[in-house]
PDB file of N, CA and C in Angstrom:
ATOM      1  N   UNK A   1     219.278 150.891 -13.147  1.00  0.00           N
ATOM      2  CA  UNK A   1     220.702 151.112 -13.014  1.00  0.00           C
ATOM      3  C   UNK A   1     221.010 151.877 -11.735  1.00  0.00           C
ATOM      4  N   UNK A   2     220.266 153.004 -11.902  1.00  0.00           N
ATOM      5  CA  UNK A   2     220.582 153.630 -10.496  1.00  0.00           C
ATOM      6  C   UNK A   2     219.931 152.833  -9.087  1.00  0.00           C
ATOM      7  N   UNK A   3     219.121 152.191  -8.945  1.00  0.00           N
ATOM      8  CA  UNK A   3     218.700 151.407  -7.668  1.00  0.00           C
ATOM      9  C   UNK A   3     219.738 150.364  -7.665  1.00  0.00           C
ATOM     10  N   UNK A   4     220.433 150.038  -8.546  1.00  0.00           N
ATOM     11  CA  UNK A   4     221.656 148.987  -8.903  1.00  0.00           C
ATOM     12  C   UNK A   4     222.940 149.302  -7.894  1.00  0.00           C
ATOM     13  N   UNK A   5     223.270 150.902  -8.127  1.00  0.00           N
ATOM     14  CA  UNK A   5     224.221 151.571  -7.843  1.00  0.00           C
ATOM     15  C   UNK A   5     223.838 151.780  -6.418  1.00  0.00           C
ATOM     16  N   UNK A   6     222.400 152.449  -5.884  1.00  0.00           N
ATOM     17  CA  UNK A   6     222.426 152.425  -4.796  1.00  0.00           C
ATOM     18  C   UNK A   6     222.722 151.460  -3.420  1.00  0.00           C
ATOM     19  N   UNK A   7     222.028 150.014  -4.173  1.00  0.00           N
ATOM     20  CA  UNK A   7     222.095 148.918  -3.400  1.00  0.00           C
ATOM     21  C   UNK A   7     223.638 148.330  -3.121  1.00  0.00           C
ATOM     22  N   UNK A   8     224.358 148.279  -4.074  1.00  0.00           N
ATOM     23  CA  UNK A   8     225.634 148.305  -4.099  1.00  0.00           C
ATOM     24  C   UNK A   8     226.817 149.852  -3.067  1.00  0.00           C
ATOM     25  N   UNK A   9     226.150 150.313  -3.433  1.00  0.00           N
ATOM     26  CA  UNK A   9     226.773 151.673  -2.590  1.00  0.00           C
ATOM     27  C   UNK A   9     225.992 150.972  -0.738  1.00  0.00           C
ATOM     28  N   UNK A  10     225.095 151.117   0.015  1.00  0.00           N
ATOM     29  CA  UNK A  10     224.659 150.242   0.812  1.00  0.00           C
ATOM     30  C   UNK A  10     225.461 149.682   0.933  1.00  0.00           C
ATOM     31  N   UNK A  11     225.618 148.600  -0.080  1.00  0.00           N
ATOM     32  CA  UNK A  11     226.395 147.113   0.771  1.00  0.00           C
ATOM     33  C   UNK A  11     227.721 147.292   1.277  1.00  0.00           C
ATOM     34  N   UNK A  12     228.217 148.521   0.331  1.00  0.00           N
ATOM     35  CA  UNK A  12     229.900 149.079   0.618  1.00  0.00           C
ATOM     36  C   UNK A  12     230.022 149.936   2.027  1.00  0.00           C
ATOM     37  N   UNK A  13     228.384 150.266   2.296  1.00  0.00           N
ATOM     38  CA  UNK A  13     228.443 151.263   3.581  1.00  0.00           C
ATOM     39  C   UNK A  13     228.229 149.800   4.836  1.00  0.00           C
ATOM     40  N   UNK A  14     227.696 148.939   4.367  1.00  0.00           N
ATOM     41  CA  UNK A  14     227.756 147.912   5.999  1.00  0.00           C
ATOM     42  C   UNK A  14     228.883 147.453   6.340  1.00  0.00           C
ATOM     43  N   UNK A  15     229.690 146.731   4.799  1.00  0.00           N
ATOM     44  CA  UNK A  15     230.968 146.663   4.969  1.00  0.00           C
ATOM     45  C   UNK A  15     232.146 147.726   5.538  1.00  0.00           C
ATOM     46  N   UNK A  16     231.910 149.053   5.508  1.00  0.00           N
ATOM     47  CA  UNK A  16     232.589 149.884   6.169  1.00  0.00           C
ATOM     48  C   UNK A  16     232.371 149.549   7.998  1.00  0.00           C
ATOM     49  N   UNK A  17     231.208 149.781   7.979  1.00  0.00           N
ATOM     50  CA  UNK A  17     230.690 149.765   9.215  1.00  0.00           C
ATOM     51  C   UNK A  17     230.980 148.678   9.766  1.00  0.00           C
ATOM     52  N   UNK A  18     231.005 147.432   9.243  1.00  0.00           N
ATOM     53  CA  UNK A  18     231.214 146.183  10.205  1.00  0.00           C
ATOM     54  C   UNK A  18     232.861 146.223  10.331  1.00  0.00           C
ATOM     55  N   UNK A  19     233.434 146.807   9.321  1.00  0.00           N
ATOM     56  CA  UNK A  19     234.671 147.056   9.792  1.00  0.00           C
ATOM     57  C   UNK A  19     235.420 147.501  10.970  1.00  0.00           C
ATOM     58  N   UNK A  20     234.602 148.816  10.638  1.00  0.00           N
ATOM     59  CA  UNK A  20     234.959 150.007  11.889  1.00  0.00           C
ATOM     60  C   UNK A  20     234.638 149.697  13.011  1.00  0.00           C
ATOM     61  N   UNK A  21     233.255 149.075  13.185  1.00  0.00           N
ATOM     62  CA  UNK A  21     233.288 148.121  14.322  1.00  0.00           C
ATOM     63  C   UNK A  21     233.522 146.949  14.779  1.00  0.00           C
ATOM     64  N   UNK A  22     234.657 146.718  14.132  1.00  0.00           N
ATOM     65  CA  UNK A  22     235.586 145.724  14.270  1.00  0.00           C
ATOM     66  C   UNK A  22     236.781 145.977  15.300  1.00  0.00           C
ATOM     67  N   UNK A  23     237.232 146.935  14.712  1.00  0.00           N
ATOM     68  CA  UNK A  23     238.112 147.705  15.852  1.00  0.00           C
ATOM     69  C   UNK A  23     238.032 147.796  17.427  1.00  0.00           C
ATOM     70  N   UNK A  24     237.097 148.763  17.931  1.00  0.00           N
ATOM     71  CA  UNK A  24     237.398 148.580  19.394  1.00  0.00           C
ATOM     72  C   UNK A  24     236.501 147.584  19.876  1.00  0.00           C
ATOM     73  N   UNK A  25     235.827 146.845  19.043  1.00  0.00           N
ATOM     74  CA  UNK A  25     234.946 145.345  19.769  1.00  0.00           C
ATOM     75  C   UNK A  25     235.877 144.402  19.898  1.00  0.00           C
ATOM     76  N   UNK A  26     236.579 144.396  18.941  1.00  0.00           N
ATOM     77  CA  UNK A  26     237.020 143.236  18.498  1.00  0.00           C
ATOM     78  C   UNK A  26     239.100 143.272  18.870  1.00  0.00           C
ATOM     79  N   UNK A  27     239.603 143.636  18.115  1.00  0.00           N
ATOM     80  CA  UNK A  27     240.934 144.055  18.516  1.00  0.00           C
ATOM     81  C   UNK A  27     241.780 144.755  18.612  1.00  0.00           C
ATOM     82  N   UNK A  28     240.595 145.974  19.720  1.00  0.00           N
ATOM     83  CA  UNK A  28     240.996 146.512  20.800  1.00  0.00           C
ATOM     84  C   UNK A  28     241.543 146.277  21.508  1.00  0.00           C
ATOM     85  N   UNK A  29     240.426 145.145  22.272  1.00  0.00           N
ATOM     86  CA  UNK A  29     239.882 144.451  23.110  1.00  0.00           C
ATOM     87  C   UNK A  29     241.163 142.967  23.192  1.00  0.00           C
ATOM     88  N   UNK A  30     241.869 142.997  22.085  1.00  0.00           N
ATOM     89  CA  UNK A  30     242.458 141.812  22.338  1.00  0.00           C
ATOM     90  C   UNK A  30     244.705 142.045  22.458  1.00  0.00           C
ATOM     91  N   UNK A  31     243.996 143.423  21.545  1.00  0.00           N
ATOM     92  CA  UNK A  31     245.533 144.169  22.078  1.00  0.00           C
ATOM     93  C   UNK A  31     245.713 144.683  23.739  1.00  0.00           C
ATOM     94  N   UNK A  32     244.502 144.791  24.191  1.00  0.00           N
ATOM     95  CA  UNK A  32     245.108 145.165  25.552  1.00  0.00           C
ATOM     96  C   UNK A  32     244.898 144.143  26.580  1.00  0.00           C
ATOM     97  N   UNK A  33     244.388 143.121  26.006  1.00  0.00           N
ATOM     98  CA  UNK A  33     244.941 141.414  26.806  1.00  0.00           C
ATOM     99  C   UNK A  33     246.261 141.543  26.688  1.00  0.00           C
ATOM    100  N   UNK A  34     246.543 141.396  25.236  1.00  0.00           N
ATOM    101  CA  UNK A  34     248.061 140.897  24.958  1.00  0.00           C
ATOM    102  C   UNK A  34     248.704 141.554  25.944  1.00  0.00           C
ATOM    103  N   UNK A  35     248.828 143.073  26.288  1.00  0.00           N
ATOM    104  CA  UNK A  35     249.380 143.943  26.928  1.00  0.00           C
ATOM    105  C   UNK A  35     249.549 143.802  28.386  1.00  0.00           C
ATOM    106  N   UNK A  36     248.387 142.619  28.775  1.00  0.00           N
ATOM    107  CA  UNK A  36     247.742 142.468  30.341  1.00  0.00           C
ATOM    108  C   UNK A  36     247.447 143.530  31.442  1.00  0.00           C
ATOM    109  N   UNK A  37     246.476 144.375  30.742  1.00  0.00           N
ATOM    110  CA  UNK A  37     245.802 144.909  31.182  1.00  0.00           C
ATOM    111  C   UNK A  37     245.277 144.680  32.243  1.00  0.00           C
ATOM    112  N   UNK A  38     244.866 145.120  33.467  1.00  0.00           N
ATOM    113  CA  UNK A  38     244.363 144.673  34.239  1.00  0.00           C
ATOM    114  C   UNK A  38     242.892 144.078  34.667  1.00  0.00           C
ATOM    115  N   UNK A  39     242.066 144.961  33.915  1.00  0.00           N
ATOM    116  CA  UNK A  39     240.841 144.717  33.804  1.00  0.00           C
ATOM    117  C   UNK A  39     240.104 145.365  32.249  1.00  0.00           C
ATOM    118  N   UNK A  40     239.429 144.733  31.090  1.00  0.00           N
ATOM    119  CA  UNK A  40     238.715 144.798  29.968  1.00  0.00           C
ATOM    120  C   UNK A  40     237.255 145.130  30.058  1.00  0.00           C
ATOM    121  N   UNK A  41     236.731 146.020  29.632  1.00  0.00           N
ATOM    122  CA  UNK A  41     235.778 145.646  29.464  1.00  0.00           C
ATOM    123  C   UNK A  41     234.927 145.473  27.887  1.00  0.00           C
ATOM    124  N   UNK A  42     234.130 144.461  27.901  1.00  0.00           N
ATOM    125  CA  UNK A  42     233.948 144.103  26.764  1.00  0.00           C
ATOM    126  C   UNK A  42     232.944 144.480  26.055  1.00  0.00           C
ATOM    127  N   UNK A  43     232.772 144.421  24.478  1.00  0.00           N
ATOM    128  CA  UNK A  43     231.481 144.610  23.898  1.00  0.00           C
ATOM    129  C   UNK A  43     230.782 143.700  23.282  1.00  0.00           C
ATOM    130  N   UNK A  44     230.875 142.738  24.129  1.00  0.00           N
ATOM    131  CA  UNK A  44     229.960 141.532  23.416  1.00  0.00           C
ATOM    132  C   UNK A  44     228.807 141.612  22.619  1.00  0.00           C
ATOM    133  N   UNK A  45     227.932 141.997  22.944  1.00  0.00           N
ATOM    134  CA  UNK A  45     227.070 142.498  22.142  1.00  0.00           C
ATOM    135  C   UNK A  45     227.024 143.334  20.636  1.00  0.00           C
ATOM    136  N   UNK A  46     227.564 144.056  20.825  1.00  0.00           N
ATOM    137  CA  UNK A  46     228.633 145.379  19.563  1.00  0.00           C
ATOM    138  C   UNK A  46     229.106 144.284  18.806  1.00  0.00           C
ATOM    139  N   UNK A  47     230.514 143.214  19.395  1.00  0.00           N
ATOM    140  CA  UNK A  47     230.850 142.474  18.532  1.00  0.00           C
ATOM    141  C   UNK A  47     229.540 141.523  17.652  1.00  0.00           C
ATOM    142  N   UNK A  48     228.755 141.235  17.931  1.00  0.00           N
ATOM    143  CA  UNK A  48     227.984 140.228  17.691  1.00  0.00           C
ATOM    144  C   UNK A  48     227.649 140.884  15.984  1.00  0.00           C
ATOM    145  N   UNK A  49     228.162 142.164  15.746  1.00  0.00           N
ATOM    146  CA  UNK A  49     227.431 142.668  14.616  1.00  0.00           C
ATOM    147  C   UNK A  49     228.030 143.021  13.506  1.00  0.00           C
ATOM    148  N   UNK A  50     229.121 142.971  13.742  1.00  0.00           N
ATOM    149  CA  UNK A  50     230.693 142.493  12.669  1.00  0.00           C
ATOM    150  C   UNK A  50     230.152 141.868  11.583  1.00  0.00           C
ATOM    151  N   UNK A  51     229.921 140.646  12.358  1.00  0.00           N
ATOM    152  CA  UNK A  51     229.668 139.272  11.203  1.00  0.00           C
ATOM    153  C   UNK A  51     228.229 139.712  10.280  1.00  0.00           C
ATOM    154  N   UNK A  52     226.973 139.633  10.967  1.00  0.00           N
ATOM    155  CA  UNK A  52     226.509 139.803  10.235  1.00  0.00           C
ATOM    156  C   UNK A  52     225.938 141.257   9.040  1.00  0.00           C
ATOM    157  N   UNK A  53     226.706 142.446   9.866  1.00  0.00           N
ATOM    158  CA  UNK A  53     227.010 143.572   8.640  1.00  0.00           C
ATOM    159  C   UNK A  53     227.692 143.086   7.463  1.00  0.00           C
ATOM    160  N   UNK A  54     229.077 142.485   7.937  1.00  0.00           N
ATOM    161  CA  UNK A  54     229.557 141.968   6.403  1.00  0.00           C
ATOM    162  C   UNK A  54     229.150 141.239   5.642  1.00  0.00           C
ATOM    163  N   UNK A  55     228.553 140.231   6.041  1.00  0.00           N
ATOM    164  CA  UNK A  55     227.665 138.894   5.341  1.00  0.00           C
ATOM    165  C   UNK A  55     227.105 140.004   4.306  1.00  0.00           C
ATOM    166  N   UNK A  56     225.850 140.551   5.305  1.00  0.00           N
ATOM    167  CA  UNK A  56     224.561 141.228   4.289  1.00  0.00           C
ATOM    168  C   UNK A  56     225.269 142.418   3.286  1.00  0.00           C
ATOM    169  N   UNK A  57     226.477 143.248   3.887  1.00  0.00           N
ATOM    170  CA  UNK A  57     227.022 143.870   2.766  1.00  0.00           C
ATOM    171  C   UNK A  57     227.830 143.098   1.791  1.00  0.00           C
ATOM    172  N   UNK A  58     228.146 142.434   1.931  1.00  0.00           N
ATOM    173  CA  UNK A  58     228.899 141.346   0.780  1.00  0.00           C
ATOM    174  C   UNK A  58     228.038 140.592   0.358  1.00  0.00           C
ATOM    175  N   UNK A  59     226.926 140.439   0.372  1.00  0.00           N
ATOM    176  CA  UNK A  59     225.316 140.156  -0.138  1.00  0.00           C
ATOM    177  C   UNK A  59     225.200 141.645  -1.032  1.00  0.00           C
ATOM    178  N   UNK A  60     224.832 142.904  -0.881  1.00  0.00           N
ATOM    179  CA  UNK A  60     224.406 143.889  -1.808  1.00  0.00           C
ATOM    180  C   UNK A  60     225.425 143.863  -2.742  1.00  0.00           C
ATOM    181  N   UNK A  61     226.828 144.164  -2.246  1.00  0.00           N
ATOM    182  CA  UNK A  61     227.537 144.316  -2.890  1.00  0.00           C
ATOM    183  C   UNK A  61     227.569 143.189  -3.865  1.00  0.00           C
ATOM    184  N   UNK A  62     227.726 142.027  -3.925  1.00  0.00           N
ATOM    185  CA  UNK A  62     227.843 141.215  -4.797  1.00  0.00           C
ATOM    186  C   UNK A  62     226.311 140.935  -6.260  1.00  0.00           C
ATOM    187  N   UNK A  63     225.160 141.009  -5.543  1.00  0.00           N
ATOM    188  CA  UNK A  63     224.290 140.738  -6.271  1.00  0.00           C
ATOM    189  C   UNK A  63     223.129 142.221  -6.256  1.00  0.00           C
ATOM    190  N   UNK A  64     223.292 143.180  -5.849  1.00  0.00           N
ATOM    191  CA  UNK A  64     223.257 144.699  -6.324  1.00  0.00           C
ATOM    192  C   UNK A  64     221.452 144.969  -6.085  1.00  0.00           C
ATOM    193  N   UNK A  65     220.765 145.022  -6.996  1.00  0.00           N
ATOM    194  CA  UNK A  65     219.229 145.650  -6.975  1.00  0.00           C
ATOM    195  C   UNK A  65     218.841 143.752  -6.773  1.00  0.00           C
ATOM    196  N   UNK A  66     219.524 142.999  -6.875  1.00  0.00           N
ATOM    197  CA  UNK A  66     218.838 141.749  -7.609  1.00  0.00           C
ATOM    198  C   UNK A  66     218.251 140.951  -5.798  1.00  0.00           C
ATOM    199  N   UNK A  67     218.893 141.342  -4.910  1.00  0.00           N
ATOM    200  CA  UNK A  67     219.166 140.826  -3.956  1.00  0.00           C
ATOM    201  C   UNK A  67     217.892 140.595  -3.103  1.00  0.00           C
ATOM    202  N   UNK A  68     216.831 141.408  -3.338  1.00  0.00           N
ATOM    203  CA  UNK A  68     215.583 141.538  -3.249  1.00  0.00           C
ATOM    204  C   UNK A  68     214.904 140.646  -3.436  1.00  0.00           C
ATOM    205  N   UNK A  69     214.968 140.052  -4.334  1.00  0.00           N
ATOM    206  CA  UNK A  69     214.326 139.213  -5.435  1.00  0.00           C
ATOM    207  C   UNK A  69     214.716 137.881  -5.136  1.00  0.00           C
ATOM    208  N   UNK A  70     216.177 137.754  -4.439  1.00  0.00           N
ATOM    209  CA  UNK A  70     217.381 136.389  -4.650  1.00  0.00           C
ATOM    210  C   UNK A  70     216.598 136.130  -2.927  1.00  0.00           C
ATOM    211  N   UNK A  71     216.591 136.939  -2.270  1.00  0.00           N
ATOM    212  CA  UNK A  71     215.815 136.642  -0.745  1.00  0.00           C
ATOM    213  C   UNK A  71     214.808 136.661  -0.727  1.00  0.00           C
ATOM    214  N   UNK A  72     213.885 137.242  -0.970  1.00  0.00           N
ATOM    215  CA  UNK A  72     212.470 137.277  -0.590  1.00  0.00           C
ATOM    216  C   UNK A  72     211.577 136.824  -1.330  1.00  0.00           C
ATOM    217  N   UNK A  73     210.331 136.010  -1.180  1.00  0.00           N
ATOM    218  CA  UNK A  73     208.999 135.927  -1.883  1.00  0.00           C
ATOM    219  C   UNK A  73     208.207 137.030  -1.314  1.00  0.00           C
ATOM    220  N   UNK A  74     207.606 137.800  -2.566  1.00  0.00           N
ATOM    221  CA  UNK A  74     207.051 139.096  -1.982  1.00  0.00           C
ATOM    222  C   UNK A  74     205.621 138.334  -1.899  1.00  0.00           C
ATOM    223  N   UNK A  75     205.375 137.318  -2.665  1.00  0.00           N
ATOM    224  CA  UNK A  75     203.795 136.922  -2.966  1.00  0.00           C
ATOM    225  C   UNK A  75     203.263 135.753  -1.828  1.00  0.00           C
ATOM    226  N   UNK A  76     204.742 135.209  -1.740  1.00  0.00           N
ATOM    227  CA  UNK A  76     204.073 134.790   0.327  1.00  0.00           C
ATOM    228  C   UNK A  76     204.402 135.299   1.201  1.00  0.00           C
ATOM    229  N   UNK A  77     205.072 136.644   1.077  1.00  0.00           N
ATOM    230  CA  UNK A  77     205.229 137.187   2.422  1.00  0.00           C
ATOM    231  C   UNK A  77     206.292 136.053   3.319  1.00  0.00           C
ATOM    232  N   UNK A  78     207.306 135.701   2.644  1.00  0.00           N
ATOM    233  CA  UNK A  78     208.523 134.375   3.364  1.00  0.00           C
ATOM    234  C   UNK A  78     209.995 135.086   2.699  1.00  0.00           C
ATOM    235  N   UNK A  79     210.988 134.031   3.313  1.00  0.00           N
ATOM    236  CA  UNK A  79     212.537 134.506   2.853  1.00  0.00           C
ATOM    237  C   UNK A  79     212.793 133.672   1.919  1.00  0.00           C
ATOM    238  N   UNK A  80     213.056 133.541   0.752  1.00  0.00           N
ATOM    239  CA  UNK A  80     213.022 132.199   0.120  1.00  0.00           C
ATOM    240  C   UNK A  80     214.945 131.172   0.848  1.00  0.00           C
ATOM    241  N   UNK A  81     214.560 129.975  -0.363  1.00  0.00           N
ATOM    242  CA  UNK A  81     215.828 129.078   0.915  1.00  0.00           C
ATOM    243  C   UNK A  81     217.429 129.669   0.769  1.00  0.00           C
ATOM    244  N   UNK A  82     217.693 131.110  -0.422  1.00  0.00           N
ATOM    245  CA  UNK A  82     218.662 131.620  -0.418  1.00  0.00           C
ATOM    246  C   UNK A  82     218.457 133.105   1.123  1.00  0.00           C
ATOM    247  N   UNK A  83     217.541 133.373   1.012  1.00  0.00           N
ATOM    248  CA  UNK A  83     217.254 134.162   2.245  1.00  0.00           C
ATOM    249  C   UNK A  83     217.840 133.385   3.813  1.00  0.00           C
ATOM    250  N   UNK A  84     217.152 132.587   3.691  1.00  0.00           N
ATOM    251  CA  UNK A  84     217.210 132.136   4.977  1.00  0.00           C
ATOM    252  C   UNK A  84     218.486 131.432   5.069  1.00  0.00           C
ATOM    253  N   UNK A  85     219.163 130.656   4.203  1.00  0.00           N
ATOM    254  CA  UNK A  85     220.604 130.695   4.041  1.00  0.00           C
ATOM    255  C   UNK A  85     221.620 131.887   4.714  1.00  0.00           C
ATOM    256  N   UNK A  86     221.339 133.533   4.388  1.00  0.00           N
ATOM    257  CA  UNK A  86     221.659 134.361   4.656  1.00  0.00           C
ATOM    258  C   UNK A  86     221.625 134.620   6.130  1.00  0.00           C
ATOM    259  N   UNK A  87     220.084 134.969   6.413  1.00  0.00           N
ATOM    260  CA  UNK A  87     220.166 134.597   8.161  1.00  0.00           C
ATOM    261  C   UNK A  87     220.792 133.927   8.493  1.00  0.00           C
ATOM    262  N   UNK A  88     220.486 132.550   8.209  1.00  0.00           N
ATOM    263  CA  UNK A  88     221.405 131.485   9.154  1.00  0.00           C
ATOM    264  C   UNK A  88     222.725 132.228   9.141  1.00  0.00           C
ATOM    265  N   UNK A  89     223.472 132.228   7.981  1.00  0.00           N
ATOM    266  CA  UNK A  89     224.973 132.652   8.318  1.00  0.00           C
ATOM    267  C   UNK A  89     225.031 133.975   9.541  1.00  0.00           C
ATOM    268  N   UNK A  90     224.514 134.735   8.973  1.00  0.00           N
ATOM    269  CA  UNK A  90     224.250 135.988  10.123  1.00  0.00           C
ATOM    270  C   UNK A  90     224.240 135.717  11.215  1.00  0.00           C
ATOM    271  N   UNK A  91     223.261 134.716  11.967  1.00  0.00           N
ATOM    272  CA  UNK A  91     223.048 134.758  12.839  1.00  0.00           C
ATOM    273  C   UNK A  91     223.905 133.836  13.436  1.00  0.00           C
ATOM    274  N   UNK A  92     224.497 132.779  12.557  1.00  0.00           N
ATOM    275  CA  UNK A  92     225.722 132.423  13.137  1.00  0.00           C
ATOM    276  C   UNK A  92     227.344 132.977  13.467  1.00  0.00           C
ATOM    277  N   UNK A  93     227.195 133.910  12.603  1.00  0.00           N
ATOM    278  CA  UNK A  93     228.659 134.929  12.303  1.00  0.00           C
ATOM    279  C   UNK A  93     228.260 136.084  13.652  1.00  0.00           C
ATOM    280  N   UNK A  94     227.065 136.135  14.372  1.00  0.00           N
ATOM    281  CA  UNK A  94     226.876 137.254  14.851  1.00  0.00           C
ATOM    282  C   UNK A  94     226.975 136.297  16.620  1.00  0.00           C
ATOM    283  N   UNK A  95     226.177 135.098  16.429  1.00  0.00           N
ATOM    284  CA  UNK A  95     226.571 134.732  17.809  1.00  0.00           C
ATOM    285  C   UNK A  95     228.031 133.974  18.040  1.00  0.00           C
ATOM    286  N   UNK A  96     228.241 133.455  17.265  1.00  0.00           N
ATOM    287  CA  UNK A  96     229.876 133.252  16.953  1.00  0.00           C
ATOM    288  C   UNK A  96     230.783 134.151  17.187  1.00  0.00           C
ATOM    289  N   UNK A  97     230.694 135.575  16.300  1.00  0.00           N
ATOM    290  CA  UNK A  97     231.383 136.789  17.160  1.00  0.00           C
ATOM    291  C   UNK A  97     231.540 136.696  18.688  1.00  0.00           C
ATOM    292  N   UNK A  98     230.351 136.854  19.203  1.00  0.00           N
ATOM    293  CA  UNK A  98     230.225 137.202  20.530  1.00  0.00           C
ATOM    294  C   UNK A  98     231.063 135.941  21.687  1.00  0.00           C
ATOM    295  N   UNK A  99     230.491 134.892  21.445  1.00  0.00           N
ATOM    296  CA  UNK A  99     231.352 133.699  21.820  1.00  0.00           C
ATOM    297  C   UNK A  99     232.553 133.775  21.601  1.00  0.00           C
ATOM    298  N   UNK A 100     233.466 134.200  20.637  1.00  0.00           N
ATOM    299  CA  UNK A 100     234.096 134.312  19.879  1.00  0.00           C
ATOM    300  C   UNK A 100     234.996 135.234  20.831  1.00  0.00           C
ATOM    301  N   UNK A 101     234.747 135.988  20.996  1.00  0.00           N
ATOM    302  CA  UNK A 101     235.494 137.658  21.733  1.00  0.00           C
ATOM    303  C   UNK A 101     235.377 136.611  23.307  1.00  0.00           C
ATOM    304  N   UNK A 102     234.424 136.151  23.798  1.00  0.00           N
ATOM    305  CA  UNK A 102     234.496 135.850  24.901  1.00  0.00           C
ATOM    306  C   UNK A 102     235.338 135.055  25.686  1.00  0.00           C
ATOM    307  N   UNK A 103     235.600 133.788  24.337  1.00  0.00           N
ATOM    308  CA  UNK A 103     236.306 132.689  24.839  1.00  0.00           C
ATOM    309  C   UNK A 103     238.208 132.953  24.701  1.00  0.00           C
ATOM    310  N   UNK A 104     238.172 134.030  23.733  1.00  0.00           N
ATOM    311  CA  UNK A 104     239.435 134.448  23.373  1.00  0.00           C
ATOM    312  C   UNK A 104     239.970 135.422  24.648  1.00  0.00           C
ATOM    313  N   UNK A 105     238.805 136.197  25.108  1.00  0.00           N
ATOM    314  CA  UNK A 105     239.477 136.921  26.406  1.00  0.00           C
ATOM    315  C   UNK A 105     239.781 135.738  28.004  1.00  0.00           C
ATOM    316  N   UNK A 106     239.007 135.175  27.816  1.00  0.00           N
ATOM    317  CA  UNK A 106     238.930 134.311  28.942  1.00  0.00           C
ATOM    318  C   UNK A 106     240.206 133.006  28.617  1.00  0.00           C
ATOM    319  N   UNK A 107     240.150 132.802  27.546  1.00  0.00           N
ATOM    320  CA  UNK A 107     242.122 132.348  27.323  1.00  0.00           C
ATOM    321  C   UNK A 107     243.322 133.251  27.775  1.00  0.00           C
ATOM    322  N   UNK A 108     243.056 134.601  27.648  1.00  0.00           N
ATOM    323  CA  UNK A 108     243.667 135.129  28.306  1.00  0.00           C
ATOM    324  C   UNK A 108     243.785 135.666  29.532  1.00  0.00           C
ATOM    325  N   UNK A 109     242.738 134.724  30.504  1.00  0.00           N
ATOM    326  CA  UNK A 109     242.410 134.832  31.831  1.00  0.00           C
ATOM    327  C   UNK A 109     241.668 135.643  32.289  1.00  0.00           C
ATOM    328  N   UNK A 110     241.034 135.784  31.467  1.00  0.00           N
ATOM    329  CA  UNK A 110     239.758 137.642  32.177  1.00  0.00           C
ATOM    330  C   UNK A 110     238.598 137.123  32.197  1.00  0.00           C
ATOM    331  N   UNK A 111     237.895 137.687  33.127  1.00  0.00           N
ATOM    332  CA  UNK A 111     236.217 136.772  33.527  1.00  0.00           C
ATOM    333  C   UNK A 111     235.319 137.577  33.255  1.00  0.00           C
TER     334      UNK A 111
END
């Protein structure tokens, strides 16, 4: 119960975090286009980590101590195909971010 609570508490702390760094990566960065700013500079990288904090915290949060178990084979040392499901999204939500922030500033004419 309590490793239940912890894992769940976790998932509520990435979700904070991908939040918070949501803010000045993300639309900061796009309020002071709107504004036409003269020059941005960006956090491409920073953004890239939005996506996949929330994924994996909306992963603990949803399936709690179990999540361990729902990703991984401990006895081959692999991710099982709900694991790697997970990556994939991650790693698409994380380079997607980044693309994402890039192509949206550069619509608004910034290089």
């Amino acid at each position: 119960m309590i490793a239940d609570v912890k894992t769940r508490l976790a998932g509520f702390g990435c979700v904070v975090a991908g939040a918070a760094i949501s803010w000045p990566t993300i639309f900061d960065r796009l309020r002071l286009a709107q504004q036409g700013v003269p020059q941005i500079n960006t956090w491409s990288l920073t953004s890239a980590l939005v996506g996949p904090l929330i994924i994996i915290g909306l992963t603990l949060m949803i399936f709690g101590a179990r999540t361990e178990a729902l990703t991984r084979d401990a006895e081959k040392k692999r991710l099982t195909l709900f694991g790697n499901a997970i990556a994939l999204a991650c790693a698409v939500a994380g380079f997607g971010g980044m693309l994402g922030m890039t192509y949206l500033l550069r619509s608004y004419g910034y290089q």
